[in-house]
N, C-alpha and C. Protein backbone atom coordinates (compact mmCIF):
# COMPACT_ATOMS: atom_id res chain seq x y z
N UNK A 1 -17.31 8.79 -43.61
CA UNK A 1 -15.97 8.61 -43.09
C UNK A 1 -15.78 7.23 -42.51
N UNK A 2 -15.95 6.18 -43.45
CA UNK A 2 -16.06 4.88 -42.88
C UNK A 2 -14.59 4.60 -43.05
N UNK A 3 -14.54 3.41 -42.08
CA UNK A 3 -13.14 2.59 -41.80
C UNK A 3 -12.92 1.57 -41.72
N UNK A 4 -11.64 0.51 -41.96
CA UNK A 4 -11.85 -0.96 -41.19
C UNK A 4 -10.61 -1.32 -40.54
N UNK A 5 -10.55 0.11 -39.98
CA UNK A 5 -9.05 -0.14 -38.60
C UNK A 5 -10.10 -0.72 -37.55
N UNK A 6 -9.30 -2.03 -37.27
CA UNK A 6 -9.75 -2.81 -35.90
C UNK A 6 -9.02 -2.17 -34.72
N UNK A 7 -9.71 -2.84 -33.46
CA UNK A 7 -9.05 -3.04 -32.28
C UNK A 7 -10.39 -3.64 -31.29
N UNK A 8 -9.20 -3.98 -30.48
CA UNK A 8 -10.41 -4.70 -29.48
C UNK A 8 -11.55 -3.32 -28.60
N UNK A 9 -11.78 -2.19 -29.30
CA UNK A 9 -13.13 -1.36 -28.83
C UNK A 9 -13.65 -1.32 -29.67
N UNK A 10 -13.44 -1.76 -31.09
CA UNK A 10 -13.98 -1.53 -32.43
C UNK A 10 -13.34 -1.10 -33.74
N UNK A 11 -14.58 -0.33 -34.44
CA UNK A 11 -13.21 0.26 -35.72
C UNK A 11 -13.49 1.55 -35.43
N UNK A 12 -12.33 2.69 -36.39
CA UNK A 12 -12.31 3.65 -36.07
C UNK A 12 -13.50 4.54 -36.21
N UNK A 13 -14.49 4.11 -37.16
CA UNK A 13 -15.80 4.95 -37.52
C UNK A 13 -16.16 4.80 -35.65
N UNK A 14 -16.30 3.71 -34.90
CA UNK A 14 -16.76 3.24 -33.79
C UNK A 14 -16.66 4.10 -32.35
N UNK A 15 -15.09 4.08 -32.73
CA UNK A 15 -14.57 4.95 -31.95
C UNK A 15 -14.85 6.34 -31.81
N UNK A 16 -15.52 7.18 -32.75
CA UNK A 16 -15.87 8.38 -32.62
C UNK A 16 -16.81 8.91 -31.59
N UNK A 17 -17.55 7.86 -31.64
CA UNK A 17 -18.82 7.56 -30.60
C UNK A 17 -18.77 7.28 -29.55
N UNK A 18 -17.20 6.34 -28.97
CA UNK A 18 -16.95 5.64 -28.19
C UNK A 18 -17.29 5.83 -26.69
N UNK A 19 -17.41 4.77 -25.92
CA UNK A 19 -17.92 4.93 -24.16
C UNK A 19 -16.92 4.19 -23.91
N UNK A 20 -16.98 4.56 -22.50
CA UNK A 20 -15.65 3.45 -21.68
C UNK A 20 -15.62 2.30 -22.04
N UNK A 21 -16.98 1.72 -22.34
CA UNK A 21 -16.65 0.22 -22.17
C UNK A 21 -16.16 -0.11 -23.56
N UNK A 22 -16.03 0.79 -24.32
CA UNK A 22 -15.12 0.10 -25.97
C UNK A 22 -13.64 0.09 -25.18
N UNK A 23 -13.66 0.98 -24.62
CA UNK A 23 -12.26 1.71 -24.50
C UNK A 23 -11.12 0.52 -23.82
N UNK A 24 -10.61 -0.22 -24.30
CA UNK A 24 -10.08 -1.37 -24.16
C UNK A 24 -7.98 -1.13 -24.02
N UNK A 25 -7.27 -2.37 -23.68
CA UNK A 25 -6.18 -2.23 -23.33
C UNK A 25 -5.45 -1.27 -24.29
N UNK A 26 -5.87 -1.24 -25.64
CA UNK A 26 -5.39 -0.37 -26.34
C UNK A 26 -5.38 0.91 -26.34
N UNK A 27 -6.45 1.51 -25.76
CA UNK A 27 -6.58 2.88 -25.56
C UNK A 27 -7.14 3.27 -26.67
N UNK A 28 -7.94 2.66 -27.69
CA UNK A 28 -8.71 2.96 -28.73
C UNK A 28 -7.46 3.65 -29.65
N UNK A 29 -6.63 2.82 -30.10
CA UNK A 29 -5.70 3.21 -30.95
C UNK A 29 -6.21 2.74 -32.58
N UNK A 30 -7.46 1.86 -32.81
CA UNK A 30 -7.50 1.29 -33.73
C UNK A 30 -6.71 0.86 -34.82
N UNK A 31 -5.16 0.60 -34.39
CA UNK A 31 -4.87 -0.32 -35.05
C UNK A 31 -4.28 0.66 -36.20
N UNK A 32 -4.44 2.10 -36.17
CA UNK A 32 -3.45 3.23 -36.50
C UNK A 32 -2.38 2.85 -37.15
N UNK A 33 -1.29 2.50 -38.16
CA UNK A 33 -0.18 2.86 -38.60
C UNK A 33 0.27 1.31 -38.85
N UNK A 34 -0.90 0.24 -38.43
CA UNK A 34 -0.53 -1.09 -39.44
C UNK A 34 -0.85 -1.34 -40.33
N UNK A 35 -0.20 -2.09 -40.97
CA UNK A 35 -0.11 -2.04 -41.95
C UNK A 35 -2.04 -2.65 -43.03
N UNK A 36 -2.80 -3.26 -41.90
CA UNK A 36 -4.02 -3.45 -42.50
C UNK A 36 -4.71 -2.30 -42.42
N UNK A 37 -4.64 -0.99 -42.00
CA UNK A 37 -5.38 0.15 -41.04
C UNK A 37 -5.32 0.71 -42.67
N UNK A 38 -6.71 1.00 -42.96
CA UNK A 38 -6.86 1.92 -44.29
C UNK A 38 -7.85 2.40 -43.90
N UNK A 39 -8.39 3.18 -42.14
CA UNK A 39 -8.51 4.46 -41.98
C UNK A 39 -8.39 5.82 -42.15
N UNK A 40 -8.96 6.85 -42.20
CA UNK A 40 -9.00 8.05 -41.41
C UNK A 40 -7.70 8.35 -40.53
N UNK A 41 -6.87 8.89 -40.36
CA UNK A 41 -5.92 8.74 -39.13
C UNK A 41 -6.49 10.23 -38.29
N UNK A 42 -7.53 11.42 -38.95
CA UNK A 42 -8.56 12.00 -37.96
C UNK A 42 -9.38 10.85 -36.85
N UNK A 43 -10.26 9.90 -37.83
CA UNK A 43 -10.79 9.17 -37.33
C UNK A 43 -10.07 8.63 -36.00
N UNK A 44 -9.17 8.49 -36.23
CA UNK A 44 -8.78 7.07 -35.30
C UNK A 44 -7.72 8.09 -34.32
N UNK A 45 -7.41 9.04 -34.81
CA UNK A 45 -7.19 9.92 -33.74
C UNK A 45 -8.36 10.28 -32.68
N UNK A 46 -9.40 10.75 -33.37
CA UNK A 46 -10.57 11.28 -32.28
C UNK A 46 -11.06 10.21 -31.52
N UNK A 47 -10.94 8.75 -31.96
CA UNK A 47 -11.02 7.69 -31.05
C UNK A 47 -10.43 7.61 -29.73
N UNK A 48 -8.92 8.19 -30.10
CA UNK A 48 -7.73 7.75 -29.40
C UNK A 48 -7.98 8.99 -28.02
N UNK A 49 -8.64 9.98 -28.77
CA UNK A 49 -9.04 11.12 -27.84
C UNK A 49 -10.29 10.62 -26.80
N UNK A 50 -11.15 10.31 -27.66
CA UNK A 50 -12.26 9.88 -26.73
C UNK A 50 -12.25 8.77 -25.46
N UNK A 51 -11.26 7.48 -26.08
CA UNK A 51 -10.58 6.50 -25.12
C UNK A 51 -9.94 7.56 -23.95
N UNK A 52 -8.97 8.55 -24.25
CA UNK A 52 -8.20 9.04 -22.98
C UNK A 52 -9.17 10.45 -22.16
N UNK A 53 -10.06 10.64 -22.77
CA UNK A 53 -11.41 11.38 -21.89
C UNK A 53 -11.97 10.35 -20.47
N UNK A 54 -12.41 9.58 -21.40
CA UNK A 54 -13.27 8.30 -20.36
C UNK A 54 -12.10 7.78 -19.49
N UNK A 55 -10.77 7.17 -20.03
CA UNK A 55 -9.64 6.66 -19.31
C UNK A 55 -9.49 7.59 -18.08
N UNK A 56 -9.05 8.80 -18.54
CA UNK A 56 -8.91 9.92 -17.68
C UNK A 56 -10.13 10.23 -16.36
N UNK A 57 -11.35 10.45 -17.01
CA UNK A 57 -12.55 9.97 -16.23
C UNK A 57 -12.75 9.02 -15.00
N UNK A 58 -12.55 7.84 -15.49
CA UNK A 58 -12.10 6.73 -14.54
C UNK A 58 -11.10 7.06 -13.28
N UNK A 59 -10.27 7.26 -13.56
CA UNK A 59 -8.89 7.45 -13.21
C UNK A 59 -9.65 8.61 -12.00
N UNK A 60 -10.19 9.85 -12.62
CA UNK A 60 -10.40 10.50 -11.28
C UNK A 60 -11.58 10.12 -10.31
N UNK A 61 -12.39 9.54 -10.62
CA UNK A 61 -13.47 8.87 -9.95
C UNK A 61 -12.92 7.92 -8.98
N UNK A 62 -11.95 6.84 -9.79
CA UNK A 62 -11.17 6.26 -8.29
C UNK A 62 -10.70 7.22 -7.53
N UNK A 63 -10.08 8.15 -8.22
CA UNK A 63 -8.99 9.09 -7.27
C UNK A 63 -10.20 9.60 -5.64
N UNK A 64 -11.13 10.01 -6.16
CA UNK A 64 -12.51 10.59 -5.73
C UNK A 64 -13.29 9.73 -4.55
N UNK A 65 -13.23 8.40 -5.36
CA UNK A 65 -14.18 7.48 -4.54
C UNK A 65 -12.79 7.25 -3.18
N UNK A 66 -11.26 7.09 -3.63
CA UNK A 66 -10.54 6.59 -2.96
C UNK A 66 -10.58 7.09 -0.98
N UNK A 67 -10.18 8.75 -1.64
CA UNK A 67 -10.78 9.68 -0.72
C UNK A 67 -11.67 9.95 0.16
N UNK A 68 -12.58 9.60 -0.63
CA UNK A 68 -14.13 9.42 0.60
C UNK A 68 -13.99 8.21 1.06
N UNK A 69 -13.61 6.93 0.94
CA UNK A 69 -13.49 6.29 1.61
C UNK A 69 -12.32 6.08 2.54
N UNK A 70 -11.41 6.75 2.24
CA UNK A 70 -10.65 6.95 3.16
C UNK A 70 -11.09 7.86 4.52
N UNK A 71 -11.96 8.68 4.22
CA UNK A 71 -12.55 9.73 4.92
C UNK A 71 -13.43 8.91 6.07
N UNK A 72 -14.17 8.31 5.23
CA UNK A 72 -15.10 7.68 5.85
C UNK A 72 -15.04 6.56 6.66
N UNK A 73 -14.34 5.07 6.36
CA UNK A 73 -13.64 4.32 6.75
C UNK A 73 -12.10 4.18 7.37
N UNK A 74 -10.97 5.01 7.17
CA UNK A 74 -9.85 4.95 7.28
C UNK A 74 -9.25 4.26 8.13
N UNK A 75 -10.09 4.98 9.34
CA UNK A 75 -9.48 4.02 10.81
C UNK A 75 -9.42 2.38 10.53
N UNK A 76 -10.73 2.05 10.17
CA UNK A 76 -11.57 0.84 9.85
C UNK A 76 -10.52 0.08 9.16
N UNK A 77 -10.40 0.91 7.66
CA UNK A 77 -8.96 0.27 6.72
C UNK A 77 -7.66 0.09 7.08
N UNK A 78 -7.32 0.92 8.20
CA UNK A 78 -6.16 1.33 8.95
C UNK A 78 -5.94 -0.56 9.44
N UNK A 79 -6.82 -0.62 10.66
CA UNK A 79 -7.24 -1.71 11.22
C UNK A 79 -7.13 -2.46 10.47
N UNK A 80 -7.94 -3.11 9.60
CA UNK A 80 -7.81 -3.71 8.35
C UNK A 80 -6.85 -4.31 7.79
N UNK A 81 -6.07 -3.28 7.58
CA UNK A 81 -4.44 -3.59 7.18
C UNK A 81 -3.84 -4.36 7.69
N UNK A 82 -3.69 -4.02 9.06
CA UNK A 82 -2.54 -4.37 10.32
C UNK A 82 -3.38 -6.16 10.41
N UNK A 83 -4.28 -6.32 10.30
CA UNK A 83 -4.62 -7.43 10.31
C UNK A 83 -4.04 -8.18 9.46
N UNK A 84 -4.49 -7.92 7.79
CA UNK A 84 -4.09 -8.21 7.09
C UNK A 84 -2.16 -8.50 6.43
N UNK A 85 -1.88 -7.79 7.15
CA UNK A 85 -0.43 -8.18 7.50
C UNK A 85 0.13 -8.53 8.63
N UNK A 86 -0.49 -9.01 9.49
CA UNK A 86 -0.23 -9.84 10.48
C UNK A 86 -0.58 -11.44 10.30
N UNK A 87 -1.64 -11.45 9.88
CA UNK A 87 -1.76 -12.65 9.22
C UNK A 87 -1.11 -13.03 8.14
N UNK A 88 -0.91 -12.82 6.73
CA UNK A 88 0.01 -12.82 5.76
C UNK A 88 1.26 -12.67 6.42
N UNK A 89 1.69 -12.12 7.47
CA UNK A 89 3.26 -12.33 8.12
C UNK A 89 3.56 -13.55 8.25
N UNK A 90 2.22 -14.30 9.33
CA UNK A 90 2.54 -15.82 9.78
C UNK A 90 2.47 -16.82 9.34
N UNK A 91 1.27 -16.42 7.54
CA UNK A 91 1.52 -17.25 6.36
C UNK A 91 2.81 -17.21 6.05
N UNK A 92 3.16 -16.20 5.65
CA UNK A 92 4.25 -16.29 4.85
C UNK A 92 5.60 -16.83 5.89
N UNK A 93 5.93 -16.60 7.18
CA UNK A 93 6.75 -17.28 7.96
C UNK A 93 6.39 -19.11 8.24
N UNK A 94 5.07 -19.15 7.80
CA UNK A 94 4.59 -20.60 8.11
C UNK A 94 5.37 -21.34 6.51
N UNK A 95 5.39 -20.70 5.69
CA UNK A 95 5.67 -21.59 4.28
C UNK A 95 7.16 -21.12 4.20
N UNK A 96 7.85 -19.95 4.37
CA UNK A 96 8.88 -20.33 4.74
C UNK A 96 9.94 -21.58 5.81
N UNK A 97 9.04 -21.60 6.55
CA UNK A 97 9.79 -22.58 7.69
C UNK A 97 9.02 -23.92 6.60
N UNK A 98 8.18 -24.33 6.13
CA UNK A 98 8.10 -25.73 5.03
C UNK A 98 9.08 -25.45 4.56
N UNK A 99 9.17 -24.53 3.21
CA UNK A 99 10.68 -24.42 2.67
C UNK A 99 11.86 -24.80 3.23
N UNK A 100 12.51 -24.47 4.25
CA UNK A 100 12.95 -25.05 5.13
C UNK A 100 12.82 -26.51 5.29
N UNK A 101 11.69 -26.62 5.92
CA UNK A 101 12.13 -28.42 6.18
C UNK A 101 12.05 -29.13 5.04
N UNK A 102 11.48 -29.02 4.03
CA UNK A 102 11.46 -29.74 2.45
C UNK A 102 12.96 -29.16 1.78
N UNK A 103 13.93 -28.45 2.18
CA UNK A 103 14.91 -28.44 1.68
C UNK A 103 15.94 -29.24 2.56
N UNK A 104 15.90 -29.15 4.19
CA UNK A 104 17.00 -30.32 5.02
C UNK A 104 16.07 -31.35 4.96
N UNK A 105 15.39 -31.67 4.44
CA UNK A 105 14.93 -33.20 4.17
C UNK A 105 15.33 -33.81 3.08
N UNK A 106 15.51 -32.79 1.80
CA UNK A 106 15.70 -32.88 0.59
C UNK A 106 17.40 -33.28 0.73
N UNK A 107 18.20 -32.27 1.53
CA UNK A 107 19.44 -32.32 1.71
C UNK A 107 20.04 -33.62 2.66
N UNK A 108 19.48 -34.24 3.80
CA UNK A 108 19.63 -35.27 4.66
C UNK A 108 19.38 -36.43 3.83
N UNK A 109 18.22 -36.47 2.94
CA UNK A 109 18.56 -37.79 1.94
C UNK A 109 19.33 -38.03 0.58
N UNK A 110 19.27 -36.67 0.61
CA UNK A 110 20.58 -37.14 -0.96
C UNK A 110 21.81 -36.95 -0.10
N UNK A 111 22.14 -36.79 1.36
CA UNK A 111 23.48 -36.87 1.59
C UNK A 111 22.98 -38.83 2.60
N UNK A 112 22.51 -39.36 3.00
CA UNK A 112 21.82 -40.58 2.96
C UNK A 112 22.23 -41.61 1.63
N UNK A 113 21.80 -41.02 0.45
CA UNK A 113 22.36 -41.73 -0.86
C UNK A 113 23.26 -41.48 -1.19
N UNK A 114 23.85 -40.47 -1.23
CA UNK A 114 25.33 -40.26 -1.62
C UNK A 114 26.23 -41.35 -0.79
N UNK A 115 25.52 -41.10 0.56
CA UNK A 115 26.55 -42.35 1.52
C UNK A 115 26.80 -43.36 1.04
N UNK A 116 24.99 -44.17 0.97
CA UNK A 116 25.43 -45.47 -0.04
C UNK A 116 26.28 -45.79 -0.74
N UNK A 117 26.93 -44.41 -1.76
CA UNK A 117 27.03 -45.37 -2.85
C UNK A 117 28.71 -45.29 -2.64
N UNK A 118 29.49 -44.67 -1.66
CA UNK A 118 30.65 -44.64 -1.21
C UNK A 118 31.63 -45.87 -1.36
């Protein structure tokens, strides 16, 4: 049941076998229904299956790991945060107020040249 539907996890023979790490932005679609794809469309279906096993996989392991560390750390992250947006507040109020003066500086000399040329 060989194939030579590409994608960036492989071809579809590839995909049958597939582990997360084939399992790429495509979702192991191999390339299914273009017009170079002279696959299997079983094949490259059971790919497409195996990509959203492992995808799916992933997906709850963060969900999992997220949890326990919330459990475990939270306060910590809590903290964390408030820092982290307290600082990023006074960045971001510090480059606003530049904005600011690089725009009435910008504005005080082209009204400066405009005078000139009166």
């Amino acid at each position: 049941m060989g194939s030579s539907c590409s994608t960036s996890g492989g071809s579809c023979e590839e995909q049958r076998n597939v582990g997360p790490q084939q399992c790429g932005s495509s979702g192991g679609k191999c390339g299914c229904g273009s017009p170079n794809c002279s696959g299997d469309p079983t094949d490259c279906a059971t790919g497409m299956w195996a990509c959203s096993f492992f995808k799916a996989m992933k997906e709850l392991q963060v969900e999992l790991i997220k949890a326990k560390i919330q459990k475990a750390w939270g306060s910590k992250m809590d903290k964390a945060a408030d820092i982290v947006i307290e600082a990023m507040g006074a960045e971001w109020q510090a480059m606003m107020a530049k904005a600011k003066a690089k725009a009435e500086f910008k504005g005080r000399l082209q009204g400066l040249w405009q005078e000139g040329q009166k």
